[in-house]
PDB file of N, CA and C in Angstrom:
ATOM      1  N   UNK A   1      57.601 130.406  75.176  1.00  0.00           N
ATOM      2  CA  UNK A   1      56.909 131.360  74.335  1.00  0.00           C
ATOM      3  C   UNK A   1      56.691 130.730  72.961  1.00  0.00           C
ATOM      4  N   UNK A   2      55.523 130.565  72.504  1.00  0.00           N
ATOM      5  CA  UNK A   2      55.201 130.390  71.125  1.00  0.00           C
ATOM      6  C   UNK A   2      55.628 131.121  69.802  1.00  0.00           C
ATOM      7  N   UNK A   3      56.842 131.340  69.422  1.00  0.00           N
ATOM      8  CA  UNK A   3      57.480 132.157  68.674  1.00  0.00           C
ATOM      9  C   UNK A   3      56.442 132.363  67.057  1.00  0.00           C
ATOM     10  N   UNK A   4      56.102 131.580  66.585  1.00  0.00           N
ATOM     11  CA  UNK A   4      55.304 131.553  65.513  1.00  0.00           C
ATOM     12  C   UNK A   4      54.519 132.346  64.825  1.00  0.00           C
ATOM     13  N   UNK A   5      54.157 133.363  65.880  1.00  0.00           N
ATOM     14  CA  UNK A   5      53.803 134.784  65.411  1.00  0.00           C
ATOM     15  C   UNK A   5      53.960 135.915  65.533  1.00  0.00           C
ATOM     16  N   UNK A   6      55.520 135.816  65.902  1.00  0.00           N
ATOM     17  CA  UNK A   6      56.489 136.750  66.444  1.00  0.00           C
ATOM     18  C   UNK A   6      57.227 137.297  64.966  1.00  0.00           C
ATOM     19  N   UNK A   7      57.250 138.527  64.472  1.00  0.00           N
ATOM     20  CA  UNK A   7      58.202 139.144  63.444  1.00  0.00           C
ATOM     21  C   UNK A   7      59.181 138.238  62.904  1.00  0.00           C
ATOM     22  N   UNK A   8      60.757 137.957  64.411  1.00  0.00           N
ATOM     23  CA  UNK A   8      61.820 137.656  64.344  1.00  0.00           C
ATOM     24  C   UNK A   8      61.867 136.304  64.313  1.00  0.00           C
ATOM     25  N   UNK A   9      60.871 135.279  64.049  1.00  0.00           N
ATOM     26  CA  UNK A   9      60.468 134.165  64.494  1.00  0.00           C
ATOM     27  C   UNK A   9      61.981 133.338  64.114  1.00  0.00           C
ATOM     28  N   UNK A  10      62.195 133.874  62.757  1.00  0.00           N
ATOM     29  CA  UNK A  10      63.143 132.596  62.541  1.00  0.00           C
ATOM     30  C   UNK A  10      64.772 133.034  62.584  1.00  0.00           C
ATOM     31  N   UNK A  11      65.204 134.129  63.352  1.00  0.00           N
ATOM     32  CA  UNK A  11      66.224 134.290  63.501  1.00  0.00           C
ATOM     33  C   UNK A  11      67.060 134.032  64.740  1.00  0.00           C
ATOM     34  N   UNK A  12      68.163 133.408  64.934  1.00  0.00           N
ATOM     35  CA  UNK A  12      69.011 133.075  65.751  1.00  0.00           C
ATOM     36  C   UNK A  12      70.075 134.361  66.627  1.00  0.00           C
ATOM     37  N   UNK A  13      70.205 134.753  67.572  1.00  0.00           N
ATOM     38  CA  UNK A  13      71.209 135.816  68.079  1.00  0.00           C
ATOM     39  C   UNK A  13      71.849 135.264  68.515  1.00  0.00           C
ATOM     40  N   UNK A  14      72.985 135.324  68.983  1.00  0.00           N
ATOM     41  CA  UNK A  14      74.516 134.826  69.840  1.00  0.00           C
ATOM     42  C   UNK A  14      74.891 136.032  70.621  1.00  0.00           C
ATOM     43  N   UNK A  15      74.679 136.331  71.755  1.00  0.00           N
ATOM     44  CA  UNK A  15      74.596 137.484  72.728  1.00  0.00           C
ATOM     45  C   UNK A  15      76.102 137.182  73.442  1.00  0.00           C
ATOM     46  N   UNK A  16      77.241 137.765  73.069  1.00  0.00           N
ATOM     47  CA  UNK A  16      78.781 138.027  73.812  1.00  0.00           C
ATOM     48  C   UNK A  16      78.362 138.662  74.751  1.00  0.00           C
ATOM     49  N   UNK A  17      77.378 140.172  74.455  1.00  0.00           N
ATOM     50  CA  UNK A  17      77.709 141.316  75.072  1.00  0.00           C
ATOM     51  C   UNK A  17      77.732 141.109  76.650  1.00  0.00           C
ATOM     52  N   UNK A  18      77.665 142.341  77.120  1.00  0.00           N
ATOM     53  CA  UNK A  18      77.984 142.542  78.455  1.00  0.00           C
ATOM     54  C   UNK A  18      77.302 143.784  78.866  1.00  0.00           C
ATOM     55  N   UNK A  19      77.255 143.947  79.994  1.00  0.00           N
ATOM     56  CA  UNK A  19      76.473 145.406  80.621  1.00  0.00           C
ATOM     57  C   UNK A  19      75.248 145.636  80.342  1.00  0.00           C
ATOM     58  N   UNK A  20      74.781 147.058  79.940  1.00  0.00           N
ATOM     59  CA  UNK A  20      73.968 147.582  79.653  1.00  0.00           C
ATOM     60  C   UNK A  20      73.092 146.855  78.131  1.00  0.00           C
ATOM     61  N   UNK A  21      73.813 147.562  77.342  1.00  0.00           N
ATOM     62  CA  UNK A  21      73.384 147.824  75.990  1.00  0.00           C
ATOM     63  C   UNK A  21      73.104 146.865  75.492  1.00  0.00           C
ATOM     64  N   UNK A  22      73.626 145.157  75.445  1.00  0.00           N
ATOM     65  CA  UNK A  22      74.076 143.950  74.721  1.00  0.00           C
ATOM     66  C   UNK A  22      72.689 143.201  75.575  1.00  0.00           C
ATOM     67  N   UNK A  23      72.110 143.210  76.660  1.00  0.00           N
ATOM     68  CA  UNK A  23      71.462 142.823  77.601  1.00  0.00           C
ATOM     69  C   UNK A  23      70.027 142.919  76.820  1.00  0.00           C
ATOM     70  N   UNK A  24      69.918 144.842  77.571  1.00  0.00           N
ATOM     71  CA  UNK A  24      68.483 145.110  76.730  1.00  0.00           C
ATOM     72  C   UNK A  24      68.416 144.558  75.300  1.00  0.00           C
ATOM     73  N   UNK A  25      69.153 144.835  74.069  1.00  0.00           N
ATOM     74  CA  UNK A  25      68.744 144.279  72.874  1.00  0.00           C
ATOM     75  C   UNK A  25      68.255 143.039  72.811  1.00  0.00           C
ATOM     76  N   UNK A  26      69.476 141.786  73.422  1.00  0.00           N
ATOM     77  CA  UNK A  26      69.264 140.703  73.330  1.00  0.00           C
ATOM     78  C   UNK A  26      67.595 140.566  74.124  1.00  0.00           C
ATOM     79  N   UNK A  27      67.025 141.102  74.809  1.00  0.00           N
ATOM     80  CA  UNK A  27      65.824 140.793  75.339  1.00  0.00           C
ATOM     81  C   UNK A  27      64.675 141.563  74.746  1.00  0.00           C
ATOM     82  N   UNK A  28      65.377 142.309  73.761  1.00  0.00           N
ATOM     83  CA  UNK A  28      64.183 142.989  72.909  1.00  0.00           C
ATOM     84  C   UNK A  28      63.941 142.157  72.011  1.00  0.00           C
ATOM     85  N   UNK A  29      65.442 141.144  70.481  1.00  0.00           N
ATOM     86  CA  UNK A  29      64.954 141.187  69.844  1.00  0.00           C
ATOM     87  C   UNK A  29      64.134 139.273  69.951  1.00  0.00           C
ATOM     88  N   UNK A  30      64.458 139.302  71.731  1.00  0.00           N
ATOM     89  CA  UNK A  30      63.352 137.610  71.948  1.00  0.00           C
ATOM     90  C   UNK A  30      61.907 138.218  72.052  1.00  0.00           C
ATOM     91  N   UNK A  31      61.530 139.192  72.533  1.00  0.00           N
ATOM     92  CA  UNK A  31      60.536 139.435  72.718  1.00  0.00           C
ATOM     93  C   UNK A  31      60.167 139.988  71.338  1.00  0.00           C
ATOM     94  N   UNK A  32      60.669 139.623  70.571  1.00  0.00           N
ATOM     95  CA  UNK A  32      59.880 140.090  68.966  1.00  0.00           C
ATOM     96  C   UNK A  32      60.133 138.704  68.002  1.00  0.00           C
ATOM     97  N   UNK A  33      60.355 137.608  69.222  1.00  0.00           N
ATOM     98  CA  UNK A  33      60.716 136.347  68.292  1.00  0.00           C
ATOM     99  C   UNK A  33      61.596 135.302  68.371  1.00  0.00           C
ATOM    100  N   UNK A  34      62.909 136.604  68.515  1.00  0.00           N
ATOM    101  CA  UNK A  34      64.359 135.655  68.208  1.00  0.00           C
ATOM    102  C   UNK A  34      64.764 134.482  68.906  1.00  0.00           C
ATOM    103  N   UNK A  35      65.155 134.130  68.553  1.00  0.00           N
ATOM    104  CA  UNK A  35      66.109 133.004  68.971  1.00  0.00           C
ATOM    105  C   UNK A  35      67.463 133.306  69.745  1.00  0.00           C
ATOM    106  N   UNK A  36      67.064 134.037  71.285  1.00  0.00           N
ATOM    107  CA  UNK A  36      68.374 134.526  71.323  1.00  0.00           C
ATOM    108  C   UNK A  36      69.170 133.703  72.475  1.00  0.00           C
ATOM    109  N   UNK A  37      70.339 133.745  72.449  1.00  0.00           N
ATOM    110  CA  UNK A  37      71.470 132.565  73.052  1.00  0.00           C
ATOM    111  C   UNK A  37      72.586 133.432  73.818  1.00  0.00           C
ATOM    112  N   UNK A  38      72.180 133.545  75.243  1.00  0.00           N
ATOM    113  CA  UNK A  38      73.484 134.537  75.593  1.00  0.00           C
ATOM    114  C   UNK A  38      74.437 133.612  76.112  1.00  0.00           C
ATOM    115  N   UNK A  39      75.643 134.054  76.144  1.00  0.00           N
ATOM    116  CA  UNK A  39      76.806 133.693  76.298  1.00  0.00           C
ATOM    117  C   UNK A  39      77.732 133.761  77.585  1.00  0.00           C
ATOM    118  N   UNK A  40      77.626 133.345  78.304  1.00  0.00           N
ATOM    119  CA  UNK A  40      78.690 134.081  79.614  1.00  0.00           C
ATOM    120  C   UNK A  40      79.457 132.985  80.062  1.00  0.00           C
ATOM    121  N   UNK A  41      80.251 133.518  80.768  1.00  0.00           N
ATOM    122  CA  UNK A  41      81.217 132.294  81.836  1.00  0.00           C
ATOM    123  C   UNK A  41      81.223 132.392  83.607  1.00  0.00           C
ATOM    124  N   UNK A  42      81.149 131.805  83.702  1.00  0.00           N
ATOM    125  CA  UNK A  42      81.280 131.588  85.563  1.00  0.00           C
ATOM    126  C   UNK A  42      81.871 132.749  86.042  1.00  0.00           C
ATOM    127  N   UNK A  43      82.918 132.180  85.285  1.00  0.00           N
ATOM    128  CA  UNK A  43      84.396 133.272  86.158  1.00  0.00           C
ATOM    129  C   UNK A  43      83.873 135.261  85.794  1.00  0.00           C
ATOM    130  N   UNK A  44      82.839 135.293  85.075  1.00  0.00           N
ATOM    131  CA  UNK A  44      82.563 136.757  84.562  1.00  0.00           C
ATOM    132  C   UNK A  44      80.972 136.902  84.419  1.00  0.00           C
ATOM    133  N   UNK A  45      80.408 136.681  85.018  1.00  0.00           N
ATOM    134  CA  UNK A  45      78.579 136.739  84.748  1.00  0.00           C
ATOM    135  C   UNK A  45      78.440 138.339  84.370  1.00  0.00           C
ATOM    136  N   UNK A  46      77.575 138.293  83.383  1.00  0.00           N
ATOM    137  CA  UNK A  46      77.331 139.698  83.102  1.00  0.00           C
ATOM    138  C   UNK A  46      77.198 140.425  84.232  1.00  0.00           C
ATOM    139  N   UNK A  47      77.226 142.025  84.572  1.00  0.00           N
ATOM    140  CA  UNK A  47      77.611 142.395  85.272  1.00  0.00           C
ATOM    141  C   UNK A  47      75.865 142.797  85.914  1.00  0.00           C
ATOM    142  N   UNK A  48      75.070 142.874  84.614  1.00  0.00           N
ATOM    143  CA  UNK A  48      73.590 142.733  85.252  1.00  0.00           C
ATOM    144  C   UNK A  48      72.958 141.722  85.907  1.00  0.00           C
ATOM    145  N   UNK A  49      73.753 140.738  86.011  1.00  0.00           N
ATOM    146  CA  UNK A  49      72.926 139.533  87.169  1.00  0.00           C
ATOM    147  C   UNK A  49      73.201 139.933  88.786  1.00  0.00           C
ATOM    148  N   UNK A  50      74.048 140.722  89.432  1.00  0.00           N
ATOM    149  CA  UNK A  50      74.828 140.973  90.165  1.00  0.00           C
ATOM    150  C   UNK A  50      74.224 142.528  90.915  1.00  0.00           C
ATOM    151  N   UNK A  51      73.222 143.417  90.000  1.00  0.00           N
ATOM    152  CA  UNK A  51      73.610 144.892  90.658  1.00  0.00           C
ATOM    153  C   UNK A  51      72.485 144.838  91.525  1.00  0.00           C
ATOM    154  N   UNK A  52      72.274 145.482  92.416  1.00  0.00           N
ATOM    155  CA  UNK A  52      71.128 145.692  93.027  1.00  0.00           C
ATOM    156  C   UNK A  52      70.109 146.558  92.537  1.00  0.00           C
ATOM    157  N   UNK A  53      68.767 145.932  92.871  1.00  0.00           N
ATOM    158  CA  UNK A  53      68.039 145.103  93.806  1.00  0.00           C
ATOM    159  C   UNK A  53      68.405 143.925  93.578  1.00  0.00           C
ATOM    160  N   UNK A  54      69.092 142.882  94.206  1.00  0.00           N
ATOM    161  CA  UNK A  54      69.047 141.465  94.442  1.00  0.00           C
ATOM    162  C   UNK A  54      67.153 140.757  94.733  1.00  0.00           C
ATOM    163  N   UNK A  55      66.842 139.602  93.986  1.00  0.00           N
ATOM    164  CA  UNK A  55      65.740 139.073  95.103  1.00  0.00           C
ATOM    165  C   UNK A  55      65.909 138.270  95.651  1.00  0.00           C
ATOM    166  N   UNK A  56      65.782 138.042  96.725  1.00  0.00           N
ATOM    167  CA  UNK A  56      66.140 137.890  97.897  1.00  0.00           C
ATOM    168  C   UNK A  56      67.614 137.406  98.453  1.00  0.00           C
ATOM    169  N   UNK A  57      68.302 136.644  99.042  1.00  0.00           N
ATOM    170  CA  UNK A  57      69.865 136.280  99.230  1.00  0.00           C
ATOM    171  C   UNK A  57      69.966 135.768  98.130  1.00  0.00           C
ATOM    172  N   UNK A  58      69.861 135.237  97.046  1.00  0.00           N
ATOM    173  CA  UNK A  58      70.569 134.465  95.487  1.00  0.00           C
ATOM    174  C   UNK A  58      71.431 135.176  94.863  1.00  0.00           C
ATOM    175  N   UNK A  59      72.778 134.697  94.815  1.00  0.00           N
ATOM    176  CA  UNK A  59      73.405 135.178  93.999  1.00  0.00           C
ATOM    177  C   UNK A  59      73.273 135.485  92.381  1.00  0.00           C
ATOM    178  N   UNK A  60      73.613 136.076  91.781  1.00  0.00           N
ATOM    179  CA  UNK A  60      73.334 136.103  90.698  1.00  0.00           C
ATOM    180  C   UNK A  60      71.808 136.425  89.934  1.00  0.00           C
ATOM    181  N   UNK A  61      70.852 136.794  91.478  1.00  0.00           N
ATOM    182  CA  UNK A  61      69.337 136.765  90.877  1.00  0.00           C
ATOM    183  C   UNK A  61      69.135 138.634  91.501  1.00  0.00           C
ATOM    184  N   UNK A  62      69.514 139.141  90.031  1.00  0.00           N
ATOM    185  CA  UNK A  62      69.306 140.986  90.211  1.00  0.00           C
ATOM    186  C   UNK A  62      67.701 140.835  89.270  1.00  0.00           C
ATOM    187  N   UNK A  63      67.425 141.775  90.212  1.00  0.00           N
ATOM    188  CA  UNK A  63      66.089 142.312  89.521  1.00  0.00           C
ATOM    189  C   UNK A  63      66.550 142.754  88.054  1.00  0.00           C
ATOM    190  N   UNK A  64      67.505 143.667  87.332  1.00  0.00           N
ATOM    191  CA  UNK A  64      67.958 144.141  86.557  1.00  0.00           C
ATOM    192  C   UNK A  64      68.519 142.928  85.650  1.00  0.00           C
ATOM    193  N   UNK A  65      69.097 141.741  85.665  1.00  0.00           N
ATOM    194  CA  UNK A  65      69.375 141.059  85.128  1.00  0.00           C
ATOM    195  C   UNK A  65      67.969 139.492  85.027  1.00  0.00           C
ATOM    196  N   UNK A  66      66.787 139.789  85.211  1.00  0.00           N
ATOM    197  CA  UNK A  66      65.644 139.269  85.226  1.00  0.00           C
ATOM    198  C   UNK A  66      64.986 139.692  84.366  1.00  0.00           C
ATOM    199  N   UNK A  67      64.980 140.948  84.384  1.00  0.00           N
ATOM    200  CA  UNK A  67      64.703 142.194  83.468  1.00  0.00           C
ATOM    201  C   UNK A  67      65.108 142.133  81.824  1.00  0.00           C
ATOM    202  N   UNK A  68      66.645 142.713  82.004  1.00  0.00           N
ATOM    203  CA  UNK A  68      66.780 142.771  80.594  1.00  0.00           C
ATOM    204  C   UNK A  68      67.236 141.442  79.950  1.00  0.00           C
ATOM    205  N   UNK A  69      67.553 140.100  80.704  1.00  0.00           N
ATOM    206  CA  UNK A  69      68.050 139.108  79.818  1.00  0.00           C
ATOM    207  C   UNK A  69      66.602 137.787  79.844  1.00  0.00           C
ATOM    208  N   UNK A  70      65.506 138.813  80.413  1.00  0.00           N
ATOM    209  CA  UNK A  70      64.234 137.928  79.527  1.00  0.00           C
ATOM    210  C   UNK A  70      64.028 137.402  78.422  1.00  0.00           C
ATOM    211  N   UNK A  71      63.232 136.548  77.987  1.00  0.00           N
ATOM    212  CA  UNK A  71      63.685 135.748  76.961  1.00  0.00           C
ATOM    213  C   UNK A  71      65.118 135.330  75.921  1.00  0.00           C
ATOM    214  N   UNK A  72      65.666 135.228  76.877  1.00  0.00           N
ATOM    215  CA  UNK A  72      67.133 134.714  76.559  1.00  0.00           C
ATOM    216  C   UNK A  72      67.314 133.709  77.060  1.00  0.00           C
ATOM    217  N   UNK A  73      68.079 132.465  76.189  1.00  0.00           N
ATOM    218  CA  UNK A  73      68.431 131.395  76.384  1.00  0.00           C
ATOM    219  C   UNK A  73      69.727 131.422  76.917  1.00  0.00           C
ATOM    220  N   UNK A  74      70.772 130.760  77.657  1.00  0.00           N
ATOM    221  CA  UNK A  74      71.953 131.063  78.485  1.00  0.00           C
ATOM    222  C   UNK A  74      72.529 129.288  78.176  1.00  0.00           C
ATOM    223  N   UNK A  75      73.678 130.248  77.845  1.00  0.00           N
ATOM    224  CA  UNK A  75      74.903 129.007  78.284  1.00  0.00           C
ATOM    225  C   UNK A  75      76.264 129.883  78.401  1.00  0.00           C
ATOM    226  N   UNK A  76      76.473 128.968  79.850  1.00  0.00           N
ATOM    227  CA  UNK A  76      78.156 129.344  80.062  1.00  0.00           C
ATOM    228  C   UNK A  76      79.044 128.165  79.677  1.00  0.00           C
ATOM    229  N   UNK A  77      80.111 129.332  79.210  1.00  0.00           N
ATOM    230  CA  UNK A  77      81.166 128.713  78.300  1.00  0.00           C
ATOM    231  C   UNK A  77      82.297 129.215  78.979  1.00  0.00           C
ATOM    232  N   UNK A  78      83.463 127.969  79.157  1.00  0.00           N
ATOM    233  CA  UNK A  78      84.904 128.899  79.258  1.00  0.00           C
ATOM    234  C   UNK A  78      85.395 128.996  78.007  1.00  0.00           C
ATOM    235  N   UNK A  79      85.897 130.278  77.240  1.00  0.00           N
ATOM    236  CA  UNK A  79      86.318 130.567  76.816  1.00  0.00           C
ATOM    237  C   UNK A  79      87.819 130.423  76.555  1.00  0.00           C
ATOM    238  N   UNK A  80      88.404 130.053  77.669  1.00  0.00           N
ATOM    239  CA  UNK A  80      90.079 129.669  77.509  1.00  0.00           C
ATOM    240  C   UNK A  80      90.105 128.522  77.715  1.00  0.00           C
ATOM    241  N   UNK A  81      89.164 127.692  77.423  1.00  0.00           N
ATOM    242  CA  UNK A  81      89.714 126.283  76.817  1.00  0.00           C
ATOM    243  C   UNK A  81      89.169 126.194  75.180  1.00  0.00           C
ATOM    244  N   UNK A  82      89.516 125.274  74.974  1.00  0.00           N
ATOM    245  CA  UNK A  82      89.077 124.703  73.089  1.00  0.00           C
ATOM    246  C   UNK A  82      88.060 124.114  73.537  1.00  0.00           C
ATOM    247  N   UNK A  83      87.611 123.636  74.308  1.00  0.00           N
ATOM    248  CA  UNK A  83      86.294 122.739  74.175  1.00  0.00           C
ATOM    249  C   UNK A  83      85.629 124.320  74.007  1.00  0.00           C
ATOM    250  N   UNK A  84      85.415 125.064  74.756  1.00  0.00           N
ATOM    251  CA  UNK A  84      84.647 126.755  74.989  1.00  0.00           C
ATOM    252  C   UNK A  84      84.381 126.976  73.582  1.00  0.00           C
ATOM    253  N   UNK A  85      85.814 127.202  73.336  1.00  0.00           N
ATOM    254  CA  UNK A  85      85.714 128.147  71.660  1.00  0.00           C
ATOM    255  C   UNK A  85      84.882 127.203  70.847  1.00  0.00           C
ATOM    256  N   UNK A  86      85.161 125.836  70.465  1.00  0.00           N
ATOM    257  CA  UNK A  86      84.537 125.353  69.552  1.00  0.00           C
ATOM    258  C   UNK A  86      83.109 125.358  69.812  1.00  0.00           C
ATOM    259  N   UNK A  87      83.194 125.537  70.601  1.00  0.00           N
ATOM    260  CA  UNK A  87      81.410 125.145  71.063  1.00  0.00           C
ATOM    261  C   UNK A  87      80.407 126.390  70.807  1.00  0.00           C
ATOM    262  N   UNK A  88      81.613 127.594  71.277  1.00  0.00           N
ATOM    263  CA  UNK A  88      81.233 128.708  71.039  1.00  0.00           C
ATOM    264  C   UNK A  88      81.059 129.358  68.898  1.00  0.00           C
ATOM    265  N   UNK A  89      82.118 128.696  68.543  1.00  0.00           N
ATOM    266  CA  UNK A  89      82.343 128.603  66.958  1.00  0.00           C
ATOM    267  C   UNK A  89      81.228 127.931  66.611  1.00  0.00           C
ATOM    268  N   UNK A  90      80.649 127.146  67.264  1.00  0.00           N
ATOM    269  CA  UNK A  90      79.252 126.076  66.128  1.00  0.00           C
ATOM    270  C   UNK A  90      78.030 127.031  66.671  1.00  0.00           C
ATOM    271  N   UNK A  91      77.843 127.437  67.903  1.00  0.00           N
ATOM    272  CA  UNK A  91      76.680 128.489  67.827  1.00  0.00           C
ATOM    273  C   UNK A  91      76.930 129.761  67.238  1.00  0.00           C
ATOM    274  N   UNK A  92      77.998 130.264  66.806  1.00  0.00           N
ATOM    275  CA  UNK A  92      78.291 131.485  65.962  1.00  0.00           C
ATOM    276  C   UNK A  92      77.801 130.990  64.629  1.00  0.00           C
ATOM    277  N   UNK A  93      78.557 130.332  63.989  1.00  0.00           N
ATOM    278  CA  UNK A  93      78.129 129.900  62.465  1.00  0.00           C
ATOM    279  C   UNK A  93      76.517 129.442  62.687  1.00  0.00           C
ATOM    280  N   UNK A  94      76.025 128.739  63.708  1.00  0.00           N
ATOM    281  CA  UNK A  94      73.703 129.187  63.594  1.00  0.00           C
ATOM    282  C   UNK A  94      73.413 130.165  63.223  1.00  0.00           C
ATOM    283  N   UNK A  95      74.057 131.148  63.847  1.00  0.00           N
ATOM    284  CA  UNK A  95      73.288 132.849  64.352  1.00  0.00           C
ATOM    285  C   UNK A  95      73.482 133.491  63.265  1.00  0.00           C
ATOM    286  N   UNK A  96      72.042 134.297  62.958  1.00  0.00           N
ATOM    287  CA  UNK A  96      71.747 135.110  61.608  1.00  0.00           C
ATOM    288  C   UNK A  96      72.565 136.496  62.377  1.00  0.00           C
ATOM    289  N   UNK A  97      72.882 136.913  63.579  1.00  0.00           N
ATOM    290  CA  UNK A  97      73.083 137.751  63.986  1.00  0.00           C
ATOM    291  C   UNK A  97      74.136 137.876  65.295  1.00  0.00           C
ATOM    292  N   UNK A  98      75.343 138.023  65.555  1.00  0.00           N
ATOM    293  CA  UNK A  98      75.899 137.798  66.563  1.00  0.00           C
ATOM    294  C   UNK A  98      75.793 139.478  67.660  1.00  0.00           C
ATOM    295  N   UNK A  99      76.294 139.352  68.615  1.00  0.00           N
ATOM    296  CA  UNK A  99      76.395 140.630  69.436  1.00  0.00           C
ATOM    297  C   UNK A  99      77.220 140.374  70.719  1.00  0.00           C
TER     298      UNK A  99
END
């Protein structure tokens, strides 16, 4: 997406959330621009990649998680190691906005 004439053009998000609520935003405020970076780990995929409608046998490929984590950038992180956190600590200190 050509962000450049998008509102949010020059802001960064860091997406923790989970479920519902953390999902849709993070895919609202890319689709108005942002720079957004969600966050998950293996061992815990948001719980919207997972619900049904599935397409077709793929794990992890929900219609609902296609949906709301559109324009979102993804990286999984473990979290209970130090390599995780730090890595997770240098994209926190980017982000004009965490969630």
């Amino acid at each position: 997406m050509e962000r450049s004439k998008y509102p949010l053009r020059n802001l960064r998000v860091i997406n923790f959330g989970w479920v519902w609520a953390a999902p849709v935003l993070g895919g609202t405020l890319g689709d108005m621009g942002a720079e957004v970076i969600k966050i998950e780990t293996r061992k815990r995929p948001d719980i919207v990649r997972v619900l049904p409608p599935l397409l077709g046998e793929q794990p992890l490929e929900s219609m609902y998680g296609h949906t709301t984590l559109r324009s979102n950038l993804g990286i999984s992180l473990d979290l209970a190691t130090q390599k995780g956190r730090d890595i997770a600590k240098e994209l926190v200190k980017s982000a004009d906005i965490v969630i």
